[in-house]
Protein backbone atom coordinates (compact mmCIF):
# COMPACT_ATOMS: atom_id res chain seq x y z
CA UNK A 1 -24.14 -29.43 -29.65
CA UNK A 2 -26.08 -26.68 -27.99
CA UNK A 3 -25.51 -23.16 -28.74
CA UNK A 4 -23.90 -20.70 -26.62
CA UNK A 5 -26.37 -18.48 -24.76
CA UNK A 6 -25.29 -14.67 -24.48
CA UNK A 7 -27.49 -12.20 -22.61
CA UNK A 8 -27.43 -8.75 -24.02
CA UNK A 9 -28.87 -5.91 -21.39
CA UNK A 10 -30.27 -3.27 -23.13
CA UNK A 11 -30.57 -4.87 -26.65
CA UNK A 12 -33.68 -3.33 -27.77
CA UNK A 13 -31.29 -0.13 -28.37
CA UNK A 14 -29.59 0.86 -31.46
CA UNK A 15 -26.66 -0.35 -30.72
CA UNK A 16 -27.72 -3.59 -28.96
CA UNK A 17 -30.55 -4.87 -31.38
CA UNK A 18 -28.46 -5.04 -34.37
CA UNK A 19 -25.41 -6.89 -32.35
CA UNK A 20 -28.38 -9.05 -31.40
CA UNK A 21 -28.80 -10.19 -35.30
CA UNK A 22 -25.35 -10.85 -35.92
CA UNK A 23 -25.41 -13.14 -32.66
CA UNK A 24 -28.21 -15.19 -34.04
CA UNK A 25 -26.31 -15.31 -37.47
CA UNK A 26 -23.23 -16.64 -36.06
CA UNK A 27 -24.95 -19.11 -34.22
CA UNK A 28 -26.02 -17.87 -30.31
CA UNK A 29 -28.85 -18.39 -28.54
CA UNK A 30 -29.68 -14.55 -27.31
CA UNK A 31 -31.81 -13.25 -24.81
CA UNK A 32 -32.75 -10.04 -24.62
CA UNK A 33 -33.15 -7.75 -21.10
CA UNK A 34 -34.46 -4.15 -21.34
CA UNK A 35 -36.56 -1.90 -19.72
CA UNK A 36 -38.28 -0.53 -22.41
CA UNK A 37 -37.04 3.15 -20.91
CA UNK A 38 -35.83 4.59 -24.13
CA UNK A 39 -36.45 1.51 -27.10
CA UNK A 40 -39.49 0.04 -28.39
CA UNK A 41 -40.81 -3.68 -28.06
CA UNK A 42 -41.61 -3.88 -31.86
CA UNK A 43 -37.58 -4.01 -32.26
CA UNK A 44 -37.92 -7.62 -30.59
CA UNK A 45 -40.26 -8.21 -33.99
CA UNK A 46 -37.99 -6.65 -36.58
CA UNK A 47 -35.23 -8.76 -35.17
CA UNK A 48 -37.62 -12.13 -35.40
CA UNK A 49 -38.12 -10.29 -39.03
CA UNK A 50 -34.63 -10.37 -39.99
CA UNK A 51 -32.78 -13.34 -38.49
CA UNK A 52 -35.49 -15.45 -38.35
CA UNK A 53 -35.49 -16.13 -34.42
CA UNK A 54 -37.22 -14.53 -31.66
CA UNK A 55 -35.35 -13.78 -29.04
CA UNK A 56 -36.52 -14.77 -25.30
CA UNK A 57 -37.36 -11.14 -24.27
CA UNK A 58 -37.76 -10.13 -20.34
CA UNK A 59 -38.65 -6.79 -19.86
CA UNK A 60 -36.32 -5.58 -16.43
CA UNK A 61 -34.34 -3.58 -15.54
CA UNK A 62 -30.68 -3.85 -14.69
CA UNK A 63 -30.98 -2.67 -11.17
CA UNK A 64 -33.41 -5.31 -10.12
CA UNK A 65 -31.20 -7.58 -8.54
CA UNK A 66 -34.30 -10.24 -7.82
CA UNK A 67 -35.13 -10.46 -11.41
CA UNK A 68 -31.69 -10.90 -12.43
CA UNK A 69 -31.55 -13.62 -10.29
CA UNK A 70 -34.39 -15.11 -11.71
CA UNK A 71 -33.30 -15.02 -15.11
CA UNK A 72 -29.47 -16.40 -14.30
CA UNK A 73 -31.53 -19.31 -13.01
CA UNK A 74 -33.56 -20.19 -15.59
CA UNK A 75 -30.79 -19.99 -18.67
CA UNK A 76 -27.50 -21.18 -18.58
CA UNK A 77 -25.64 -18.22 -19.69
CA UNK A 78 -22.38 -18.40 -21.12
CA UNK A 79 -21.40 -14.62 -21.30
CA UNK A 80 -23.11 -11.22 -21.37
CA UNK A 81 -22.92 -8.30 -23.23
CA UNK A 82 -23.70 -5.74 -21.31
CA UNK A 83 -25.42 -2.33 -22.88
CA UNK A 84 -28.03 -1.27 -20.87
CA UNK A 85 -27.61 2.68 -19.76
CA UNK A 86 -28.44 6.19 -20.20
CA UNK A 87 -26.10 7.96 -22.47
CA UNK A 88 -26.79 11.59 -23.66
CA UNK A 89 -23.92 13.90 -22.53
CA UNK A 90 -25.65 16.74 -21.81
CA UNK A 91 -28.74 15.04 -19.94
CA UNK A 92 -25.73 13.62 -17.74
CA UNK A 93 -24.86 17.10 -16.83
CA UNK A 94 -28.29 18.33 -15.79
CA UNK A 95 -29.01 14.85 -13.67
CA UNK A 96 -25.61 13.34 -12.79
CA UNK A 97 -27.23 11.23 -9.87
CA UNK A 98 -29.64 9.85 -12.49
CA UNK A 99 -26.57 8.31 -14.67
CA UNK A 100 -24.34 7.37 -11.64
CA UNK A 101 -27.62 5.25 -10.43
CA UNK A 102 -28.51 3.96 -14.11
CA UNK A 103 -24.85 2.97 -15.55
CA UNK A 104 -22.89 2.20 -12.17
CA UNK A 105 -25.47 0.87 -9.74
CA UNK A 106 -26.99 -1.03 -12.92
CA UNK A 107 -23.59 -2.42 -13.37
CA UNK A 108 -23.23 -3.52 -9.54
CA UNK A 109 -26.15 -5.24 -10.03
CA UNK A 110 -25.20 -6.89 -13.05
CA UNK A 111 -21.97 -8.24 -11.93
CA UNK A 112 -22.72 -9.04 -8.55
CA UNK A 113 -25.69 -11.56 -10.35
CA UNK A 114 -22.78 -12.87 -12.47
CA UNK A 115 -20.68 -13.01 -9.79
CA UNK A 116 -23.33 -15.52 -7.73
CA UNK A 117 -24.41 -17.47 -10.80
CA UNK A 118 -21.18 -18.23 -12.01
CA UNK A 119 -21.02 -16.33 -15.32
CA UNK A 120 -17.79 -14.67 -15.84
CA UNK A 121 -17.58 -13.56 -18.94
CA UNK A 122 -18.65 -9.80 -20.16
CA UNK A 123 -18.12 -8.01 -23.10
CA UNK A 124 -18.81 -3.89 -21.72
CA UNK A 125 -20.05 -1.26 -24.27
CA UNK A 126 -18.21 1.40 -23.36
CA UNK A 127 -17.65 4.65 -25.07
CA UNK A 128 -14.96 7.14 -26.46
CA UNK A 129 -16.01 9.78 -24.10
CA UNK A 130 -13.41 8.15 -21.10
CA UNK A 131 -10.89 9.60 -23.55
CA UNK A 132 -12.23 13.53 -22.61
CA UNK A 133 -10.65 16.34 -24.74
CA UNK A 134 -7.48 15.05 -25.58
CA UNK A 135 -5.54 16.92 -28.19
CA UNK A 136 -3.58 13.39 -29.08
CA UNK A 137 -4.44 12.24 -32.39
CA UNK A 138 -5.72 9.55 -33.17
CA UNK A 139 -6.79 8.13 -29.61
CA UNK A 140 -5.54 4.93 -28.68
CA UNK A 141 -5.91 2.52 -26.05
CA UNK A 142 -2.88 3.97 -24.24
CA UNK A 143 -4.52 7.46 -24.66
CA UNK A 144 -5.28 9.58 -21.77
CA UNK A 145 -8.25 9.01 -19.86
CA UNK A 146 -9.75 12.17 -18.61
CA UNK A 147 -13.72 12.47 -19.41
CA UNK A 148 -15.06 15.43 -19.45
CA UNK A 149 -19.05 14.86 -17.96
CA UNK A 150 -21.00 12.65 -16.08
CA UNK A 151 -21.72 10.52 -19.02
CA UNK A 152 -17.86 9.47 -19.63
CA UNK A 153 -17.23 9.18 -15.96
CA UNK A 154 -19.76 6.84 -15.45
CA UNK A 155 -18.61 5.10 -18.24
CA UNK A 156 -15.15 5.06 -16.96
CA UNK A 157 -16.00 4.01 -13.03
CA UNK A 158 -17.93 0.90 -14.77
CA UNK A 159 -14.67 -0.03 -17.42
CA UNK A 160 -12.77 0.20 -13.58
CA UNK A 161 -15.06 -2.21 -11.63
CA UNK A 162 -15.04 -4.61 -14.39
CA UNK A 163 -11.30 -4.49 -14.44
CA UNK A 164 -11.28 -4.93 -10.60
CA UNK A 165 -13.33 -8.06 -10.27
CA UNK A 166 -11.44 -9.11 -13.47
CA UNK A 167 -7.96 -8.85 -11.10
CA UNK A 168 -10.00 -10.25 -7.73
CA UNK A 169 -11.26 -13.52 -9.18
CA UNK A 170 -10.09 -16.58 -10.87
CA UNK A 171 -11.84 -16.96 -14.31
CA UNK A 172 -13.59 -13.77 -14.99
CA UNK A 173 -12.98 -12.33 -18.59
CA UNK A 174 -14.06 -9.22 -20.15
CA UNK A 175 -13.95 -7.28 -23.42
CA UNK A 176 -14.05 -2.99 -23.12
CA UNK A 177 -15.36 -1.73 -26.18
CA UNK A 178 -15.07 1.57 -26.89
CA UNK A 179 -17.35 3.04 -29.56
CA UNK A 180 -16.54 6.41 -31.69
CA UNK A 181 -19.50 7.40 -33.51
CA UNK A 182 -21.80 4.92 -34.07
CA UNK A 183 -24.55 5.34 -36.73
CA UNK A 184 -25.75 3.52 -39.93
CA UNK A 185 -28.99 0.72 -39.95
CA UNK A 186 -29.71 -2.42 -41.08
CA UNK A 187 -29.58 -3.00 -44.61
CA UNK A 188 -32.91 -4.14 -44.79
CA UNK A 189 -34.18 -1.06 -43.60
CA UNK A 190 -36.49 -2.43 -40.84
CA UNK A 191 -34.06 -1.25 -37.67
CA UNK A 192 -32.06 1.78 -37.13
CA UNK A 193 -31.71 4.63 -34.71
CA UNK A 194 -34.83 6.29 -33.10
CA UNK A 195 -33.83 8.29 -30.39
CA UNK A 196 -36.32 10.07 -28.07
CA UNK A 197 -37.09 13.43 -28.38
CA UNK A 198 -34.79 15.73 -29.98
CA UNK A 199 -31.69 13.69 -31.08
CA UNK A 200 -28.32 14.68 -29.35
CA UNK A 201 -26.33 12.99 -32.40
CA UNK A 202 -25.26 14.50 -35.95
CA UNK A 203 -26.75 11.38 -38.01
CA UNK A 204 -30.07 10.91 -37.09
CA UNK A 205 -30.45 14.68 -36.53
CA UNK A 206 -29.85 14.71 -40.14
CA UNK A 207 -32.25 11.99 -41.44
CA UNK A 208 -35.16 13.97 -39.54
CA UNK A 209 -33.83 17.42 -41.65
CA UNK A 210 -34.16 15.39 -45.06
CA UNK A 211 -37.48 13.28 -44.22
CA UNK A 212 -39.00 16.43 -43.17
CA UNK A 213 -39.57 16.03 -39.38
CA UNK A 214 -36.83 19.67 -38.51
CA UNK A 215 -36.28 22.33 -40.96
CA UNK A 216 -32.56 21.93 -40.46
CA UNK A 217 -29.35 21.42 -39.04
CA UNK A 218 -27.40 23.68 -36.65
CA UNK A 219 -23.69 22.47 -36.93
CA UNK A 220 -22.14 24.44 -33.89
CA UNK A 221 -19.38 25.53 -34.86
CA UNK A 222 -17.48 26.43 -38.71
CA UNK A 223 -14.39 27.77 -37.62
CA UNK A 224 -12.18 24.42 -36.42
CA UNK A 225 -8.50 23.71 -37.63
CA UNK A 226 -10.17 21.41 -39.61
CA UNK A 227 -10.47 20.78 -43.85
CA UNK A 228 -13.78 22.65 -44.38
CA UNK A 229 -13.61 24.21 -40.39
CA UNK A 230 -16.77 22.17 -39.15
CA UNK A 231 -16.11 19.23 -36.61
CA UNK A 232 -14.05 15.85 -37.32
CA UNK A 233 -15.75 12.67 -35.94
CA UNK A 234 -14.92 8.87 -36.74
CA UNK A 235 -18.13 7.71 -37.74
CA UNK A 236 -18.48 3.41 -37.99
CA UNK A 237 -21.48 1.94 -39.36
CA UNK A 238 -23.48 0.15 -36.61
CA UNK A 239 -23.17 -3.09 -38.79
CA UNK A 240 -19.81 -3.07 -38.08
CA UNK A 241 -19.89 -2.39 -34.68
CA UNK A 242 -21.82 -5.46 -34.19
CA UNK A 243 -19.56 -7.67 -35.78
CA UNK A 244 -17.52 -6.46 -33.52
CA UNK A 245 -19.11 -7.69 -30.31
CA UNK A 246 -19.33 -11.32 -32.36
CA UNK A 247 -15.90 -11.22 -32.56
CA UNK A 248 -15.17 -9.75 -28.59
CA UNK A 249 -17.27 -12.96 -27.73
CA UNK A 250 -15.70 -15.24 -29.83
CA UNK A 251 -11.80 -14.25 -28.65
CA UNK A 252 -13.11 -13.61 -25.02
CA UNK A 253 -11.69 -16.57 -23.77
CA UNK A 254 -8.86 -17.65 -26.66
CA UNK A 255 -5.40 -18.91 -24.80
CA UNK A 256 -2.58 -16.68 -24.85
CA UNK A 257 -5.49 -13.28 -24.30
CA UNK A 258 -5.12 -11.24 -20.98
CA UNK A 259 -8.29 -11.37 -18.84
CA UNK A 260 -9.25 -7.97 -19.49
CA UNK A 261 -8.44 -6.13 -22.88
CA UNK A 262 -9.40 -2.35 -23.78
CA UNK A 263 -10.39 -2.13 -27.26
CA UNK A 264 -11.21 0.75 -29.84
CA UNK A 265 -13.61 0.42 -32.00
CA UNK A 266 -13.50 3.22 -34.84
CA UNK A 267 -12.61 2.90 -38.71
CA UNK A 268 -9.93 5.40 -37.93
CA UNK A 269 -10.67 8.33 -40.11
CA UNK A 270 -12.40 10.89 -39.57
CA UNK A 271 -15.11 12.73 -41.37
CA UNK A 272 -15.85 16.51 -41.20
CA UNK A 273 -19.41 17.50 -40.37
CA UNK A 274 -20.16 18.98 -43.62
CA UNK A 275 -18.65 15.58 -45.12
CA UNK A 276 -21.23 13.90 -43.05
CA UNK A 277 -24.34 16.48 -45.09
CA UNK A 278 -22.71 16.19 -48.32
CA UNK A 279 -22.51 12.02 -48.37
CA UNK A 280 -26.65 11.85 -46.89
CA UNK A 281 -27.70 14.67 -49.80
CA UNK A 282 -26.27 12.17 -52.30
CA UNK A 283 -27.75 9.16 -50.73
CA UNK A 284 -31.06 10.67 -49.92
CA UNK A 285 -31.74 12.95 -53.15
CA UNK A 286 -32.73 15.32 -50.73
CA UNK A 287 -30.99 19.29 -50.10
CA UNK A 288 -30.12 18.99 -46.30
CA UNK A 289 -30.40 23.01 -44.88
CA UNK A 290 -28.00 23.77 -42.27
CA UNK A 291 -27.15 27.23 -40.45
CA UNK A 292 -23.55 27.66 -38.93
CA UNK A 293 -24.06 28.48 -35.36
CA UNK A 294 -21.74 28.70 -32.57
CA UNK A 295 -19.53 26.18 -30.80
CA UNK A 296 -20.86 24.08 -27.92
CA UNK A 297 -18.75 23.93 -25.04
CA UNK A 298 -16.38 20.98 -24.56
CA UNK A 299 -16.49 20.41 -28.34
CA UNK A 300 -12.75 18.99 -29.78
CA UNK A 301 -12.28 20.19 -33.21
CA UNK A 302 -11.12 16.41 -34.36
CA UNK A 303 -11.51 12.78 -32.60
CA UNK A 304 -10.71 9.92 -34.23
CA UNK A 305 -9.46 6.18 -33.17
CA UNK A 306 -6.27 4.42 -33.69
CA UNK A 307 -7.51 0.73 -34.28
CA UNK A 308 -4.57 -1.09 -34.38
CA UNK A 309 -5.52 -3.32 -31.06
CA UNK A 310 -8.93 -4.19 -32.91
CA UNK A 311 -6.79 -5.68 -35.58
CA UNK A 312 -4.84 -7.54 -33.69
CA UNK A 313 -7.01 -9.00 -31.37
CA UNK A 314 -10.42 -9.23 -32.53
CA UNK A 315 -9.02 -9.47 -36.13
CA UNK A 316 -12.03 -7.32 -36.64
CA UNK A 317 -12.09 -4.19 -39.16
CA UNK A 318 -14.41 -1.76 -39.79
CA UNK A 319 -15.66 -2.35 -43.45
CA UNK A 320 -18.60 -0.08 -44.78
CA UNK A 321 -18.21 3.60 -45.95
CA UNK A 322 -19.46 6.72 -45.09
CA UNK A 323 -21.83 6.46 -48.58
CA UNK A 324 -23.01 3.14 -47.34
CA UNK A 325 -23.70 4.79 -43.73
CA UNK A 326 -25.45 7.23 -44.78
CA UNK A 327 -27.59 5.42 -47.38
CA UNK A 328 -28.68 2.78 -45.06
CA UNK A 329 -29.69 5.47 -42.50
CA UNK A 330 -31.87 6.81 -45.35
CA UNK A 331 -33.40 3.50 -46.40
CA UNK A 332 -34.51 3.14 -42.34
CA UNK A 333 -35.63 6.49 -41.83
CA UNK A 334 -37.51 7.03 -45.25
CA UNK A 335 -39.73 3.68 -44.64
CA UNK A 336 -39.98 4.72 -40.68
CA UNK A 337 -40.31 8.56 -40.87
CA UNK A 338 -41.21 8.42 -36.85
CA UNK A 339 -39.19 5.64 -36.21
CA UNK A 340 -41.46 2.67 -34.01
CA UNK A 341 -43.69 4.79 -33.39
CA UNK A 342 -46.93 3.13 -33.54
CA UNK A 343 -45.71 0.82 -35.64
CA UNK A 344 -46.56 -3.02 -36.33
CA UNK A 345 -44.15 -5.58 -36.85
């Protein structure tokens, strides 16, 4: 029997390459689609490293309907996991055009080329942000939806278009995923997070303190309702977020499902920043400096997920610890200090 064949947009991201390993493991055929705007091609060879397949990679971008043509025509897809898109908050503030064109017009593209080839199942990586600054604890499905930037709205308008052609046409079937606080890397240590620039998240921001590449953390803000008054986040090891795309695509389509489910996905707890610094110290050896500075606008004090709907539907849980996140983020960034960088396979 052949294998299924998923198409993952974007999966030379953080996010996307490791759900791209657990699809080989559990038996898909993947190809890859990215533009190369913000990832590396030498992930395609640590993921030919670690599963022990290469993926068919096509460099293009989401937006270029002709080439998505092309490529619908050549494989017979099955589904598609759709991550390709901008996603720094505070960039979507400065250039909210930019991410409108990126993550909705990227998405039009997408699902108009599904909707002519005949492929009508997607599993969306969407985000916590569509949530905004709710003061409802923890956040559930049923939640609120109010985001608070151009990031989250765009985010949002895509979740809605999905759930319209979902409603308009016989067949379609989708999956909205929405992440917490993703961080973590492979075990192996070959693939983790490398963001561009200046990192806009607490985790990696972290890694760069104790390998020696920033002198050391600003955590904006110390005087939340919280335990130790720093932050609360729900932070889910990236391993686990990819088994939990293996399991959206393997449920996409089970009898008894509705066409379109809205799903957290979270270990739901949360962790305190200074929980965060105190777990990588002990898992790196290293002292991690960090000033208190002041609060960032649009900050919530706590966000967490209720994952009850994961449970039930995916039958997925989150698994690894916050030790285990933060000692495989040290084992990646320790062996890649600058991340792909000039790197070989």
């Amino acid at each position: 029997m052949p294998k299924p064949v998923a198409l993952l947009t974007g999966a030379t991201g953080y996010i996307g390459s490791h759900t791209c390993v657990e699809l080989i493991a559990a038996g898909w055929q993947v190809i890859v689609l990215d533009n190369l705007s913000n990832s590396s091609p030498v992930v395609i060879d640590r993921i030919a490293r670690i599963s022990g397949v290469r993926p068919d990679f096509i460099q293009a971008d989401v937006r270029d309907r002709s080439r998505l043509d092309r490529v619908f025509s050549t494989y017979a897809i099955d589904a598609v996991i759709h991550f390709a898109g901008l996603k720094s908050v505070g960039e979507s503030v400065a250039a909210p055009l930019r991410y409108y064109d990126h993550n909705v017009t990227g998405t039009l593209c997408l699902l108009d080329a599904m909707r002519e080839h005949d492929v009508r199942r997607i599993v969306f990586s969407s985000s916590a942000t569509v949530y905004g600054m709710s003061g409802e604890m923890p956040l559930t499905e049923e939640s609120r939806l109010a985001p608070s930037n151009p990031y989250g709205r765009s985010k949002l308008i895509v979740e809605e278009m999905i759930a319209d052609i979902v409603a308009a046409t016989q067949g379609w079937r989708a999956m909205l995923l929405r992440y917490f606080n993703p961080v973590g890397a492979h075990p192996s240590g070959t693939m983790g997070e490398d963001p561009a620039g200046t990192p806009n998240n607490l985790m990696p921001y972290i890694a760069q303190v104790a390998v020696g590449r920033r002198p050391r953390l600003s955590v904006y803000g110390g005087d939340y309702a919280t335990p130790d008054g720093t932050g609360v986040r729900d932070y889910i090891h990236v391993m686990d977020l990819a088994a939990g795309h293996v399991a959206a695509l393997g449920c996409i389509g089970r009898k008894g499902l509705p066409p379109l489910s809205r799903i957290n996905l979270g270990t739901g707890r949360g962790h305190t920043v200074l929980d965060v610094v105190r777990a990588f110290e002990a898992a790196s050896g290293r002292a991690i400096p960090f000033r208190i500075v002041a609060r960032r606008p649009g900050d919530a004090a706590s966000c967490y997920a209720g994952v009850t709907l994961a449970h039930q539907v995916l039958g997925w849980k989150a698994m690894r610890s916050l030790r285990e996140m933060c000692a495989d983020t040290w084992r990646w960034q320790a062996a890649n200090p600058h991340g792909y960088s000039d790197r070989a396979a």
